[in-house]
PDB file of N, CA and C in Angstrom:
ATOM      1  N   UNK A   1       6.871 -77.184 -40.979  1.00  0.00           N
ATOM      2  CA  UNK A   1       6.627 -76.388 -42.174  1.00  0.00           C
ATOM      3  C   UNK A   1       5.513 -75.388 -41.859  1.00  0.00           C
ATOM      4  N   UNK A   2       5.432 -74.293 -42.466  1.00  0.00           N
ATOM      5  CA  UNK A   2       4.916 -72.931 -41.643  1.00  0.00           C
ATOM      6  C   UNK A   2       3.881 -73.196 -42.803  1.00  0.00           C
ATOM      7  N   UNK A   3       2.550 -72.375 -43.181  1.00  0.00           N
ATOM      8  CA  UNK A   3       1.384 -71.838 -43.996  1.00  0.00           C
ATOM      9  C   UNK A   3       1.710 -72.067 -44.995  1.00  0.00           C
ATOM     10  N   UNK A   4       2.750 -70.789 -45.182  1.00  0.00           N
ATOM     11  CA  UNK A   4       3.294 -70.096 -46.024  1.00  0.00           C
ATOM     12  C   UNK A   4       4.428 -71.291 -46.821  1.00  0.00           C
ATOM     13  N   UNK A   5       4.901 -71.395 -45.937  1.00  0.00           N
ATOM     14  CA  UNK A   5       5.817 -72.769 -46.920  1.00  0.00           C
ATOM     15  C   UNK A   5       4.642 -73.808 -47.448  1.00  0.00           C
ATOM     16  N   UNK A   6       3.537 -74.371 -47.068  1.00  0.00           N
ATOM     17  CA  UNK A   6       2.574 -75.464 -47.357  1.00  0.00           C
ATOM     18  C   UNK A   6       1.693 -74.773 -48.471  1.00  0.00           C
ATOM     19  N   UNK A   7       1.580 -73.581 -48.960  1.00  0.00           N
ATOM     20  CA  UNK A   7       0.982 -73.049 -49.493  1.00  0.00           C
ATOM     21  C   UNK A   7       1.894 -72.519 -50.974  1.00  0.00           C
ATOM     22  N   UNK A   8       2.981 -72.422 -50.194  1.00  0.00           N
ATOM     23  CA  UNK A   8       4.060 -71.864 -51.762  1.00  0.00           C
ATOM     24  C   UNK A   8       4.400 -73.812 -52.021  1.00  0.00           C
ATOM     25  N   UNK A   9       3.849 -74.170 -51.432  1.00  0.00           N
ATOM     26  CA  UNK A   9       4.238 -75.964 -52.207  1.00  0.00           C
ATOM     27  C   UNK A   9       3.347 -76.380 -52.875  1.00  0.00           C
ATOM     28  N   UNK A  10       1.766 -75.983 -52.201  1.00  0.00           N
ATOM     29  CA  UNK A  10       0.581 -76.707 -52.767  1.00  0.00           C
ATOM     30  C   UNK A  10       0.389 -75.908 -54.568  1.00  0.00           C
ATOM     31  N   UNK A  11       0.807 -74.678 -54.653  1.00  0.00           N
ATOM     32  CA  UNK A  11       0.994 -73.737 -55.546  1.00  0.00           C
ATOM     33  C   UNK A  11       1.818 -73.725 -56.593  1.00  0.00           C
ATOM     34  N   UNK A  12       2.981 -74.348 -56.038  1.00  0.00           N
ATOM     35  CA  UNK A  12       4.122 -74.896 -57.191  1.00  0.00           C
ATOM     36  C   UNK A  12       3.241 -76.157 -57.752  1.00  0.00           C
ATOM     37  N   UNK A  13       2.845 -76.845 -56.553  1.00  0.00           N
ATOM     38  CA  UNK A  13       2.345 -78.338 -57.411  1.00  0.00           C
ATOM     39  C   UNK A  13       1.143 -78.230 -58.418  1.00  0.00           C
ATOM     40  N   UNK A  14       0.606 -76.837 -57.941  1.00  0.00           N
ATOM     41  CA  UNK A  14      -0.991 -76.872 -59.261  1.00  0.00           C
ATOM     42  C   UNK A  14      -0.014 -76.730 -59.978  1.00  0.00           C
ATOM     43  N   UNK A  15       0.856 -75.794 -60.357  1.00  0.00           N
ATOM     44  CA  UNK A  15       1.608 -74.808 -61.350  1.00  0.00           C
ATOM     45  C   UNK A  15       2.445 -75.851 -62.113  1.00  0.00           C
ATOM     46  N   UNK A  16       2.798 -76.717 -61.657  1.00  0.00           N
ATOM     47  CA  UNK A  16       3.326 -78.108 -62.612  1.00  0.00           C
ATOM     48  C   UNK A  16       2.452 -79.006 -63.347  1.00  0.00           C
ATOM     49  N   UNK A  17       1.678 -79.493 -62.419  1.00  0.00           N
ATOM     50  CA  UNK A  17       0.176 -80.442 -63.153  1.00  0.00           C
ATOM     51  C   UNK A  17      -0.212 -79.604 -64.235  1.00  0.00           C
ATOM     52  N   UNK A  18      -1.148 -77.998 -64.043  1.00  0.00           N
ATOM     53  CA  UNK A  18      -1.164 -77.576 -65.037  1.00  0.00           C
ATOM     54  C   UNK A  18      -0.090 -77.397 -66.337  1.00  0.00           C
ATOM     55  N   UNK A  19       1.123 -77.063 -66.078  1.00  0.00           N
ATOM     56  CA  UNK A  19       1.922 -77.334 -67.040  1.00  0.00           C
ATOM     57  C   UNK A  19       2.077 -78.904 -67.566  1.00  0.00           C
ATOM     58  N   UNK A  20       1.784 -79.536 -66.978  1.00  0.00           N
ATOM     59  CA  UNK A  20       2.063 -81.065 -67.701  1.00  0.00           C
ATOM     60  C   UNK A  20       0.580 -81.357 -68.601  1.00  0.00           C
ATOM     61  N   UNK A  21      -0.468 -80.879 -68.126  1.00  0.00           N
ATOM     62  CA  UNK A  21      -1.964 -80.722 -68.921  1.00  0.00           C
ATOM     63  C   UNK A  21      -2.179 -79.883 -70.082  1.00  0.00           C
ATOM     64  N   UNK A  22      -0.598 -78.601 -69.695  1.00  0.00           N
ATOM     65  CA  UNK A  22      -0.499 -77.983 -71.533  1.00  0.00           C
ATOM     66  C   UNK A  22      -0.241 -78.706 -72.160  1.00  0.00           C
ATOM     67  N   UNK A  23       0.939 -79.422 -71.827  1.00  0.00           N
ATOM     68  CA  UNK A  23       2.157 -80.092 -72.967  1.00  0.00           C
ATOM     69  C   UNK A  23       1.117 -81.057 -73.219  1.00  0.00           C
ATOM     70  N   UNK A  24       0.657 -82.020 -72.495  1.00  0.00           N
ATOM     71  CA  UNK A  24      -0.736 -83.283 -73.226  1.00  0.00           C
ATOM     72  C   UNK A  24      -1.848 -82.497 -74.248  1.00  0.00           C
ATOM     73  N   UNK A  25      -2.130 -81.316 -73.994  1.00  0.00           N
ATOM     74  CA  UNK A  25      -3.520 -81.186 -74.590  1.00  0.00           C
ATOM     75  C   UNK A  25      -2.310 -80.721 -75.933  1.00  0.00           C
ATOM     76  N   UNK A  26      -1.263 -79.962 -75.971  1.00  0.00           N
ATOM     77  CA  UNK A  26      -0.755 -79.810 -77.230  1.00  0.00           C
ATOM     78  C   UNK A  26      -0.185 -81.326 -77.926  1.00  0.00           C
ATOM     79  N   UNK A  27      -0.034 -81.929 -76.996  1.00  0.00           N
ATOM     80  CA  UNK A  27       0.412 -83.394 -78.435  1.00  0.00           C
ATOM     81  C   UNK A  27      -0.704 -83.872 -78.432  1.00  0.00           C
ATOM     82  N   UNK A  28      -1.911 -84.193 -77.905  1.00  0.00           N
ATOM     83  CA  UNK A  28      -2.874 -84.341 -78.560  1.00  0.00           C
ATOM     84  C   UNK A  28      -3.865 -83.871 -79.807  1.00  0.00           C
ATOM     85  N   UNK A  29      -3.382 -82.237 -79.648  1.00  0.00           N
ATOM     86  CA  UNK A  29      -4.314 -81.842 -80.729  1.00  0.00           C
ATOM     87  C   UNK A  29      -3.071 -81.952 -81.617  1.00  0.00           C
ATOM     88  N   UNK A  30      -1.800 -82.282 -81.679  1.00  0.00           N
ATOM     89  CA  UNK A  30      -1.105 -82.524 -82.767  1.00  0.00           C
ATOM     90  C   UNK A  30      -1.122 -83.929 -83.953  1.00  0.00           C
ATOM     91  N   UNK A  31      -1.899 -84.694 -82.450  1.00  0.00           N
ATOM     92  CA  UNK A  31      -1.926 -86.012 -83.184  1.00  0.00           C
ATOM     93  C   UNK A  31      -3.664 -85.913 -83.893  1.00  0.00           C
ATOM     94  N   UNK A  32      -4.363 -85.397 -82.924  1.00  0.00           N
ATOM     95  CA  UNK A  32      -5.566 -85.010 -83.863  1.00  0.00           C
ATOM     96  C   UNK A  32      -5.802 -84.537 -85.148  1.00  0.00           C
ATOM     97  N   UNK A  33      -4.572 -83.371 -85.099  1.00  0.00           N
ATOM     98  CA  UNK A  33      -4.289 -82.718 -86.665  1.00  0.00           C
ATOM     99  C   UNK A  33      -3.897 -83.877 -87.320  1.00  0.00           C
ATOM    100  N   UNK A  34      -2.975 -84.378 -87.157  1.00  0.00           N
ATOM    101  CA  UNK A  34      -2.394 -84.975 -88.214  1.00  0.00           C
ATOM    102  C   UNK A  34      -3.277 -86.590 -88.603  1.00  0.00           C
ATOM    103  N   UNK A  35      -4.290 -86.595 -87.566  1.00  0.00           N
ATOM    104  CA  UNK A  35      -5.083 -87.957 -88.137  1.00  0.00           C
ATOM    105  C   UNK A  35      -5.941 -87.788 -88.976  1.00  0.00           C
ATOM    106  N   UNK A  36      -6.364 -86.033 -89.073  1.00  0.00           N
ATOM    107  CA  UNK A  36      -7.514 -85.475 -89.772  1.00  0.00           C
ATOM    108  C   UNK A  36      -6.931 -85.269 -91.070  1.00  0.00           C
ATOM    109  N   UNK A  37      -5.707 -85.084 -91.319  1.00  0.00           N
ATOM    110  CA  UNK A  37      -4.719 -84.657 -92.404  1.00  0.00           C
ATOM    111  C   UNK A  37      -4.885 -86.017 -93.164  1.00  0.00           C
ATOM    112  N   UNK A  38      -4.354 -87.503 -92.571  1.00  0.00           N
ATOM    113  CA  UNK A  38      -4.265 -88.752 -93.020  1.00  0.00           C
ATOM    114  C   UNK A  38      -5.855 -89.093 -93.611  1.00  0.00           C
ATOM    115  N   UNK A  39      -6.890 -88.705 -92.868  1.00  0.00           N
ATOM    116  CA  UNK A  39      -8.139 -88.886 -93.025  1.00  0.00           C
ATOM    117  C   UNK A  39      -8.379 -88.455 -94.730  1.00  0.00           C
ATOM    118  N   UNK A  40      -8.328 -87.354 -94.563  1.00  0.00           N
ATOM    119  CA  UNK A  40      -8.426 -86.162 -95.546  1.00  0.00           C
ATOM    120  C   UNK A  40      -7.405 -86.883 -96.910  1.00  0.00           C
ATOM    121  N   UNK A  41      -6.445 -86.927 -97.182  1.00  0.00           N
ATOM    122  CA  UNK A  41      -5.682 -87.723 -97.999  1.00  0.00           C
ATOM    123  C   UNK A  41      -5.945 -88.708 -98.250  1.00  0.00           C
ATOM    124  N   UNK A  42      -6.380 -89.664 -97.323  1.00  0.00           N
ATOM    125  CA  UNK A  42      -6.968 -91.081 -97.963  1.00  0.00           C
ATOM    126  C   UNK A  42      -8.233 -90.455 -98.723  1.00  0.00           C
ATOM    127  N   UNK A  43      -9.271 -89.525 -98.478  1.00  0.00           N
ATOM    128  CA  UNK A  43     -10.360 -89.476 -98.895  1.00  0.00           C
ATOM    129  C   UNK A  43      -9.744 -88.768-100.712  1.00  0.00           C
ATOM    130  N   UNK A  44      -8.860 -88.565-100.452  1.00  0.00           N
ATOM    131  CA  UNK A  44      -8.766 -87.378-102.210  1.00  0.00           C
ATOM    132  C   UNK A  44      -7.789 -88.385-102.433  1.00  0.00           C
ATOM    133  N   UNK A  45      -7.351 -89.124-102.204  1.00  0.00           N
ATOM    134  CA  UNK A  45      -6.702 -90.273-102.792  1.00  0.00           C
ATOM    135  C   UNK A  45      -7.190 -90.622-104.406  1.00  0.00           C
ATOM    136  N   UNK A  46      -6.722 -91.500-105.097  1.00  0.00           N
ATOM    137  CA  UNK A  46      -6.903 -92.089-106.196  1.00  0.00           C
ATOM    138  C   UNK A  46      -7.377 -93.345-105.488  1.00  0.00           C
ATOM    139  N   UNK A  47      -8.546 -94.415-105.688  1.00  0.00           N
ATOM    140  CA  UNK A  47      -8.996 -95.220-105.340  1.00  0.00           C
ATOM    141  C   UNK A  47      -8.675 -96.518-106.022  1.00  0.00           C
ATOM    142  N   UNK A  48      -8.131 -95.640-107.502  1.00  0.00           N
ATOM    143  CA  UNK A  48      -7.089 -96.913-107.965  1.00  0.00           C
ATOM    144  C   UNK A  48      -5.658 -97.445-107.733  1.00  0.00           C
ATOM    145  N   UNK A  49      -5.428 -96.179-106.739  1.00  0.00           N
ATOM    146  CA  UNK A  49      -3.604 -96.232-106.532  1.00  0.00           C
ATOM    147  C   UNK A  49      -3.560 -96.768-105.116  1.00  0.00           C
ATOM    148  N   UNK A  50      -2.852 -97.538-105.175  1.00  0.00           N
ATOM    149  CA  UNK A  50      -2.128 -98.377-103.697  1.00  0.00           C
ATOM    150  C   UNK A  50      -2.298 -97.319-102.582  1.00  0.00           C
ATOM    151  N   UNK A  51      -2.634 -97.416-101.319  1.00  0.00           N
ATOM    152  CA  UNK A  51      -2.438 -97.071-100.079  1.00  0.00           C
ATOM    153  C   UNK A  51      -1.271 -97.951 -98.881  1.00  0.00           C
ATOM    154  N   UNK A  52      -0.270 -96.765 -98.712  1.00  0.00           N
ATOM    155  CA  UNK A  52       0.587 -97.819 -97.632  1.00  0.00           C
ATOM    156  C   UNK A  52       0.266 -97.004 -95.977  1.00  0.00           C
ATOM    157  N   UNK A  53       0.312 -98.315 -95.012  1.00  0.00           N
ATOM    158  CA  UNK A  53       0.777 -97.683 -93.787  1.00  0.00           C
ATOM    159  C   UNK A  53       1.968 -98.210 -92.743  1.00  0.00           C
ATOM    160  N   UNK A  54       2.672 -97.134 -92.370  1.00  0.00           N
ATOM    161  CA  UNK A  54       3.773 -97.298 -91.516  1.00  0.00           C
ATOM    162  C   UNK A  54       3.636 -98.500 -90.376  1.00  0.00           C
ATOM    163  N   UNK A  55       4.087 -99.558 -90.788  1.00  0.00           N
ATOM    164  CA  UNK A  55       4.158-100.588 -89.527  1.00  0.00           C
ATOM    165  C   UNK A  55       5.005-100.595 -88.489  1.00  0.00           C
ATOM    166  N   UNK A  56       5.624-100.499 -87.730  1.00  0.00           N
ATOM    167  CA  UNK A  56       7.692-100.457 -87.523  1.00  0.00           C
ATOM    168  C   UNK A  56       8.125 -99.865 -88.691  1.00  0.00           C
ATOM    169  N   UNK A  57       9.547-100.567 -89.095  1.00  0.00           N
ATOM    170  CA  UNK A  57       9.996 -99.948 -90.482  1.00  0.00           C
ATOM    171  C   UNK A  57       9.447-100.321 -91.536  1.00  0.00           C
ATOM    172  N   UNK A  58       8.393-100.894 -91.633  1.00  0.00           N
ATOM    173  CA  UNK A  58       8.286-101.392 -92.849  1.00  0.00           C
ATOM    174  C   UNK A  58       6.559-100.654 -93.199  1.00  0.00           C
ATOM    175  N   UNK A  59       7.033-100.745 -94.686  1.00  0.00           N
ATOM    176  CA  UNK A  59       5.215 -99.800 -95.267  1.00  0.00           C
ATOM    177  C   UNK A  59       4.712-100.677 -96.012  1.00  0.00           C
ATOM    178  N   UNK A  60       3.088-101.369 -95.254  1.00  0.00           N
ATOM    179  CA  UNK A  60       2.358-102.324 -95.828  1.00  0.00           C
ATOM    180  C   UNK A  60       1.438-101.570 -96.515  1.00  0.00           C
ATOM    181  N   UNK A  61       0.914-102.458 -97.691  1.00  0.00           N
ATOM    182  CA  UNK A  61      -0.234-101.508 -98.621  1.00  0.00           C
ATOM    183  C   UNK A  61      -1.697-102.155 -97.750  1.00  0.00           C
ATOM    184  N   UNK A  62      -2.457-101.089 -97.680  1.00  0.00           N
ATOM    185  CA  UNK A  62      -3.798-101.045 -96.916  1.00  0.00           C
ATOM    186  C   UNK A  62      -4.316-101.911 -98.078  1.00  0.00           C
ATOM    187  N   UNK A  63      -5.014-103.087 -97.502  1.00  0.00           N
ATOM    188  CA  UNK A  63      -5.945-103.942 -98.532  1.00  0.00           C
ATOM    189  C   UNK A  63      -7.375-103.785 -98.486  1.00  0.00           C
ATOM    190  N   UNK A  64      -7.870-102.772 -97.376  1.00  0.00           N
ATOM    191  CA  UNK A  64      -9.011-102.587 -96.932  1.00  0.00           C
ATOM    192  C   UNK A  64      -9.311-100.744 -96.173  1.00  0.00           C
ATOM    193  N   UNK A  65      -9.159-100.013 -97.292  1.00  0.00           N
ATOM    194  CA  UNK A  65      -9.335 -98.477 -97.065  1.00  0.00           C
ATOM    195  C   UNK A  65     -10.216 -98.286 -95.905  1.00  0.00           C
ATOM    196  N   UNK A  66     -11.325 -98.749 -96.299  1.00  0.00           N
ATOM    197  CA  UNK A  66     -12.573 -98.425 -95.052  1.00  0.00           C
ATOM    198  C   UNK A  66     -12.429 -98.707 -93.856  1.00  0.00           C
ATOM    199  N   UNK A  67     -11.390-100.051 -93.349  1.00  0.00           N
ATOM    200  CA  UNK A  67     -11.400-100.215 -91.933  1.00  0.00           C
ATOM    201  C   UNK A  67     -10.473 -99.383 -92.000  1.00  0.00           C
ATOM    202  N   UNK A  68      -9.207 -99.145 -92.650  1.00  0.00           N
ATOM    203  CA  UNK A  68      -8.474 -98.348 -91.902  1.00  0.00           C
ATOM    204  C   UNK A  68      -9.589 -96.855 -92.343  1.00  0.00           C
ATOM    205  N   UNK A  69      -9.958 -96.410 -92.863  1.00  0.00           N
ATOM    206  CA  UNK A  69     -10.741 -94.994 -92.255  1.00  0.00           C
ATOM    207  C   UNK A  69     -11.585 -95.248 -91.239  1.00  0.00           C
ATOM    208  N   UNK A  70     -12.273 -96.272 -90.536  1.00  0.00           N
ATOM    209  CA  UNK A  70     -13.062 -96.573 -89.347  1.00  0.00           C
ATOM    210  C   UNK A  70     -12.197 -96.628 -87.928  1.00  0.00           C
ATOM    211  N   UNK A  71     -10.675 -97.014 -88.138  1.00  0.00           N
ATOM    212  CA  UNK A  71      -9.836 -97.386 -87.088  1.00  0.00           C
ATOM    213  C   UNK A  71      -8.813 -95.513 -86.911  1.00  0.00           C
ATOM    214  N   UNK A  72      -8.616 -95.040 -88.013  1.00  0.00           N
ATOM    215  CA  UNK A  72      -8.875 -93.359 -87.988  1.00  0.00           C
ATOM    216  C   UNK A  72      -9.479 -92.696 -87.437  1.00  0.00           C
ATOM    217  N   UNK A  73     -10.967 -92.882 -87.725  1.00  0.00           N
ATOM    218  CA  UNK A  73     -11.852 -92.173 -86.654  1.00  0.00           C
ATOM    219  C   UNK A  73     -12.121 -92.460 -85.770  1.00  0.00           C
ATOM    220  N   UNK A  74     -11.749 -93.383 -85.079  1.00  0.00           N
ATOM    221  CA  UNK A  74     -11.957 -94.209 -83.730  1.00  0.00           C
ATOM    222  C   UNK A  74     -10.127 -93.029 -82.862  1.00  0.00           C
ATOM    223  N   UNK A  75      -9.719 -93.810 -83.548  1.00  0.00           N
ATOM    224  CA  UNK A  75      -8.304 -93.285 -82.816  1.00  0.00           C
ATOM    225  C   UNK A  75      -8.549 -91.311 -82.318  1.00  0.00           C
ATOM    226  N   UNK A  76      -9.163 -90.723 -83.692  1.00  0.00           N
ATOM    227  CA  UNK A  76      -9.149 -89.284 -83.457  1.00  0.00           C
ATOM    228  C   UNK A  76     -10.520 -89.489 -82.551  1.00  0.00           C
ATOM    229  N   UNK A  77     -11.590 -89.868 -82.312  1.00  0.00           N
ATOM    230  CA  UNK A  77     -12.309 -89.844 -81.349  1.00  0.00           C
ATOM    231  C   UNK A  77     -12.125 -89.712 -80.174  1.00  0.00           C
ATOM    232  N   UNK A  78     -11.436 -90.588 -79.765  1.00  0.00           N
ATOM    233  CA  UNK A  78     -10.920 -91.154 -78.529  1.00  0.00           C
ATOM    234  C   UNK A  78      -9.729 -89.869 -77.932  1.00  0.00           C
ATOM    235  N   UNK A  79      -8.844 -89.544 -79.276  1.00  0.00           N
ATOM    236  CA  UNK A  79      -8.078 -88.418 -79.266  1.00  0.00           C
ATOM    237  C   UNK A  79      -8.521 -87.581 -78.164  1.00  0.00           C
ATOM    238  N   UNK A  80     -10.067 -87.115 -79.119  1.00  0.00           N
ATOM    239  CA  UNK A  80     -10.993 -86.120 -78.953  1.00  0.00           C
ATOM    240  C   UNK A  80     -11.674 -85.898 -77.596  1.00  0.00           C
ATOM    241  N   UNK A  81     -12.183 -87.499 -76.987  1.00  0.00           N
ATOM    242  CA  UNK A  81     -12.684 -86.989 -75.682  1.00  0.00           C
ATOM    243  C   UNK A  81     -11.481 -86.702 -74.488  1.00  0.00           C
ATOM    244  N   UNK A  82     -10.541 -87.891 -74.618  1.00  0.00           N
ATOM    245  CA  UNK A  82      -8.891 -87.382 -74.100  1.00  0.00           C
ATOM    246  C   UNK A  82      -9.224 -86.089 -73.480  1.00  0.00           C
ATOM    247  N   UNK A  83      -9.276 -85.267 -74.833  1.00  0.00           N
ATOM    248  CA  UNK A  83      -8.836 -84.125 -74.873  1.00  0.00           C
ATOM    249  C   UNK A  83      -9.763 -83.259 -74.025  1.00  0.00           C
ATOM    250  N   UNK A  84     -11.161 -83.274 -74.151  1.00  0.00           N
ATOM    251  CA  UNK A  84     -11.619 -82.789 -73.844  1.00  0.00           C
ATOM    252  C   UNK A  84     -11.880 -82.621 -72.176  1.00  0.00           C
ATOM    253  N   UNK A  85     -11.729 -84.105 -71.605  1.00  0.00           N
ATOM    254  CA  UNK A  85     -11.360 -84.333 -70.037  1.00  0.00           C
ATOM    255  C   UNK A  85      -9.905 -83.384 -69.413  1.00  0.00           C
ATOM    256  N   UNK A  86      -9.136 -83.339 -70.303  1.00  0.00           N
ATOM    257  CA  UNK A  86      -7.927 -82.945 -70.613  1.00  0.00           C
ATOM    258  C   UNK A  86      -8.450 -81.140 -70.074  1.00  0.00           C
ATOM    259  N   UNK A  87      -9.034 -80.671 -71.066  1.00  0.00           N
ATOM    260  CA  UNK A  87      -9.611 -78.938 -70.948  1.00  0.00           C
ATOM    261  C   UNK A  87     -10.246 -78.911 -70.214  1.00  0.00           C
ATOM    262  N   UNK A  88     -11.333 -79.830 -69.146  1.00  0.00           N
ATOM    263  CA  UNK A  88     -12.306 -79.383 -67.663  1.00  0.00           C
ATOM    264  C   UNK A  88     -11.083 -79.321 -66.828  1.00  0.00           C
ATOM    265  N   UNK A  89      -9.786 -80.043 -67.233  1.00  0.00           N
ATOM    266  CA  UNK A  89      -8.977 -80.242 -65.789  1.00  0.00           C
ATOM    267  C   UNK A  89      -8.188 -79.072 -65.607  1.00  0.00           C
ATOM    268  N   UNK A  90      -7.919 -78.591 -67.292  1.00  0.00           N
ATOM    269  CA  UNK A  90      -6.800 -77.744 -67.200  1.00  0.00           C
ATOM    270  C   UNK A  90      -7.792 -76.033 -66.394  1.00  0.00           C
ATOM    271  N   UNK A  91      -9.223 -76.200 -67.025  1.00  0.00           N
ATOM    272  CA  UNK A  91     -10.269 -74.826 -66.156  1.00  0.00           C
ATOM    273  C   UNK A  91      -9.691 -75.199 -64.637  1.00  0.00           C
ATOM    274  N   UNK A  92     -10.105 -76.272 -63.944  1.00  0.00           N
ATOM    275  CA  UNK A  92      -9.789 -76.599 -62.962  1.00  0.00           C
ATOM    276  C   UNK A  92      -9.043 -76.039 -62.393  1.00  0.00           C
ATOM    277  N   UNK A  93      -7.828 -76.810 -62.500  1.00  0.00           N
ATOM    278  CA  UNK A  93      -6.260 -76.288 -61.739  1.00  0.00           C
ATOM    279  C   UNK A  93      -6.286 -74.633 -62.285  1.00  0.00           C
ATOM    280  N   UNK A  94      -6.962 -74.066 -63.695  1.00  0.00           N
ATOM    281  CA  UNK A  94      -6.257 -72.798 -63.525  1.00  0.00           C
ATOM    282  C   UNK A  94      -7.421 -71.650 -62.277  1.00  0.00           C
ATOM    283  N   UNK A  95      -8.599 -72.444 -62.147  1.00  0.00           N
ATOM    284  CA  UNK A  95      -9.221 -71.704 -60.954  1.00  0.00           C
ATOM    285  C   UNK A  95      -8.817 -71.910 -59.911  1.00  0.00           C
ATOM    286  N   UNK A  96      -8.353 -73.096 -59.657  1.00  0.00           N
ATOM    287  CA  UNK A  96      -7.292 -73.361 -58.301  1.00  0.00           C
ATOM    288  C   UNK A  96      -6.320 -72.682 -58.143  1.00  0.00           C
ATOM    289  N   UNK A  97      -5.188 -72.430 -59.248  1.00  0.00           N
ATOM    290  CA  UNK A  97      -4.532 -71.685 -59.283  1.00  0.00           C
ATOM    291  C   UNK A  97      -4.506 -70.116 -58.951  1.00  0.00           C
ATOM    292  N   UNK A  98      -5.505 -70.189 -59.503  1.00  0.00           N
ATOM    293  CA  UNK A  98      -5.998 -68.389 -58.914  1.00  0.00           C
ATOM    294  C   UNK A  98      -6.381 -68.015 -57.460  1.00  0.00           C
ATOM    295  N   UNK A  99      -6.854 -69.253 -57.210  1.00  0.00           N
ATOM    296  CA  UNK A  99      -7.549 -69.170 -55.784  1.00  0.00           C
ATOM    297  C   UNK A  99      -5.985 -68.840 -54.928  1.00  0.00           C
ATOM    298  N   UNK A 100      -5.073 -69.777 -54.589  1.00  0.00           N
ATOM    299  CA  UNK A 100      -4.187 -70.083 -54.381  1.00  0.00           C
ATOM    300  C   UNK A 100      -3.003 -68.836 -54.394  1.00  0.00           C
ATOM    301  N   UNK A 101      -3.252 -68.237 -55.938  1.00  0.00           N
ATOM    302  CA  UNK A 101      -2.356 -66.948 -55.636  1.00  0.00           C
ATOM    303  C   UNK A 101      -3.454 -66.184 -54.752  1.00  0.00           C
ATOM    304  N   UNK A 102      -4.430 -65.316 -55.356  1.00  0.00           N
ATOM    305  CA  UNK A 102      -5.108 -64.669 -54.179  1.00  0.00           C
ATOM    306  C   UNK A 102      -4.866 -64.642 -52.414  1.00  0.00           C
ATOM    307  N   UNK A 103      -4.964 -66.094 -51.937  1.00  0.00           N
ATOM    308  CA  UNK A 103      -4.548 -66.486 -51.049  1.00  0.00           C
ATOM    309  C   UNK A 103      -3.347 -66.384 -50.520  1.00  0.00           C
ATOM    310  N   UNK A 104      -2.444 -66.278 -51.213  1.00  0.00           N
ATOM    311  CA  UNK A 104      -0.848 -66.293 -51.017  1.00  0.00           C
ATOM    312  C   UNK A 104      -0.518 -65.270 -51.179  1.00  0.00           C
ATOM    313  N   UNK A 105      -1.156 -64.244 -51.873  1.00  0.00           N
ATOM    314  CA  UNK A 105      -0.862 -62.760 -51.608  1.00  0.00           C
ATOM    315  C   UNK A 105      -1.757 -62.185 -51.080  1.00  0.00           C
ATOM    316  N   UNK A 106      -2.331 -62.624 -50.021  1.00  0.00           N
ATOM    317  CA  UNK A 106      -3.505 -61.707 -48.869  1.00  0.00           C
ATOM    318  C   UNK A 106      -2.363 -62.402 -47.940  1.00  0.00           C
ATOM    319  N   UNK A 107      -1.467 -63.050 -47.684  1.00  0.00           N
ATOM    320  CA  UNK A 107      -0.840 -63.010 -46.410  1.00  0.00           C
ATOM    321  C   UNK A 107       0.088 -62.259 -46.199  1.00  0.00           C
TER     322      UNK A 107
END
């Protein structure tokens, strides 16, 4: 295998990782949205009206609001740093990436 072939490979392979680090950081901040959404609704809730959550198929009524808002913000936390390891990697590969074309078009 010549430079040029080891180099149009190492280049495809940033160019995938980074694409697989879009698609994660977008379902993450989707699930982030939507835990902040659940958050947000339990809070303007009626405190006298039943709360259910999705088990499998079946919808149990929350008997205890506060842990589930503590087990909410834990989940979007965790979301959160995910994510954020998630965005140093994706800077990463896209400075690699650059390096890499540069390189591949100076030959």
């Amino acid at each position: 295998m010549s430079n040029a072939e080891a180099a149009a490979q190492e280049l495809q392979a940033v160019a995938q990782e980074l694409q697989m680090v879009r698609s994660q950081l977008q379902a993450l901040s989707s699930q982030i949205s939507e835990i902040s959404i659940t958050l947000d609704s339990l809070d303007s809730q009626d405190p006298d009206r039943p709360v259910y959550r999705a088990v499998g198929n079946l919808l149990l009524e929350v008997s205890d609001r506060e842990a589930l808002r503590v087990e909410l913000d834990a989940s979007r936390s965790a979301f959160a740093d995910h994510s954020s390891k998630l965005e140093e990697r994706e800077t990463s590969l896209v400075s690699q990436y650059e390096e890499l074309v540069k390189s591949f078009e100076s030959r």
